[in-house]
Protein backbone atom coordinates (compact mmCIF):
# COMPACT_ATOMS: atom_id res chain seq x y z
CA UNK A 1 0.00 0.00 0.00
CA UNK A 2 1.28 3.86 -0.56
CA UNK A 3 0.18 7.07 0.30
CA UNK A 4 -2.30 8.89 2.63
CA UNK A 5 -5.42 10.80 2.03
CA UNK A 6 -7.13 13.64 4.14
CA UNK A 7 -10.65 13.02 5.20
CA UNK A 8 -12.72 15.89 6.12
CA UNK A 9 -16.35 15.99 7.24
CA UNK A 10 -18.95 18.52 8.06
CA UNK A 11 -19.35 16.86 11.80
CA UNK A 12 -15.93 18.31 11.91
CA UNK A 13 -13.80 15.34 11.91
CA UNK A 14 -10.43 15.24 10.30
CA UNK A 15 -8.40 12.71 9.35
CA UNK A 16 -4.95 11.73 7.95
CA UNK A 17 -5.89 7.82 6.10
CA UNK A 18 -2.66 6.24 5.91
CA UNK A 19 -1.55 2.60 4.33
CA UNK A 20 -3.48 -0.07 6.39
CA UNK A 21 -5.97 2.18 8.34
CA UNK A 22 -9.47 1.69 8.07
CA UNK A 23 -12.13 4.81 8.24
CA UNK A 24 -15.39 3.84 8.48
CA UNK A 25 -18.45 6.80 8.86
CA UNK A 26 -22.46 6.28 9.07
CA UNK A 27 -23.77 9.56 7.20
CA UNK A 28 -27.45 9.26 8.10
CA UNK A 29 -29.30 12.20 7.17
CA UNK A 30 -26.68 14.07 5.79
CA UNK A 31 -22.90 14.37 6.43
CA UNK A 32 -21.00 15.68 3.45
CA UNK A 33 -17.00 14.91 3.44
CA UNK A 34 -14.24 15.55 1.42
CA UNK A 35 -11.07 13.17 0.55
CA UNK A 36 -8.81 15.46 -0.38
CA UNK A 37 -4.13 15.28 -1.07
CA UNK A 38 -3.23 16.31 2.39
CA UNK A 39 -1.83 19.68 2.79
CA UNK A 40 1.92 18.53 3.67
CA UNK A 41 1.87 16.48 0.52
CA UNK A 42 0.75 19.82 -2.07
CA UNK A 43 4.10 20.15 -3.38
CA UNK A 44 3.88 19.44 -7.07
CA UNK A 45 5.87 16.30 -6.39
CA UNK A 46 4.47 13.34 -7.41
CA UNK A 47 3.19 10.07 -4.88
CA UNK A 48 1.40 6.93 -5.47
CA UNK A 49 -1.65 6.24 -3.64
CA UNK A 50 -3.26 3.25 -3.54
CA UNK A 51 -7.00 2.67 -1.79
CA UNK A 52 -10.89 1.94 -1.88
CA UNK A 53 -13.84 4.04 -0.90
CA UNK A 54 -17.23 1.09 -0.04
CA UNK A 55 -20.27 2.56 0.04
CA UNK A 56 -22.84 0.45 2.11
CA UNK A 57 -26.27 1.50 1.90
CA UNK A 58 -28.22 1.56 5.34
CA UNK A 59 -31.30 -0.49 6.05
CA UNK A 60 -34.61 1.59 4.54
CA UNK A 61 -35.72 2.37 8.00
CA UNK A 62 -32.32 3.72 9.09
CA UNK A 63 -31.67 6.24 6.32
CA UNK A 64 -32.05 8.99 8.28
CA UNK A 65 -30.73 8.30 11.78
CA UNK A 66 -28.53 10.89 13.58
CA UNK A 67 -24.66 10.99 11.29
């Protein structure tokens, strides 16, 4: 694995996803978020990175729970 990615979220969570972590969020009714090069990485150099992004769809009757 290679690289990191910057996850931001309007709950206000921030987060630096490095090789082997795992983030895992339950949006609910309506957290928005961001993946995003992280700031310390924005120097027109080049990096590999290497990752998924699942998206699991909640049960009907928990679509909009609290995020």
């Amino acid at each position: 694995m290679a690289g990191e990615i910057e996850h931001k979220d309007s709950l206000g969570s921030e987060q630096i996803i490095k090789p082997g972590d795992v983030g895992f969020m339950t949006a609910g009714s309506g957290v928005t978020h961001t993946e995003r090069t992280p700031i310390a990485k924005r120097d027109n150099s080049e990096f590999n990175i290497h990752g998924y992004q699942i998206w699991v769809a909640l049960p009907k009757e928990k679509e909009e729970i609290e995020p």
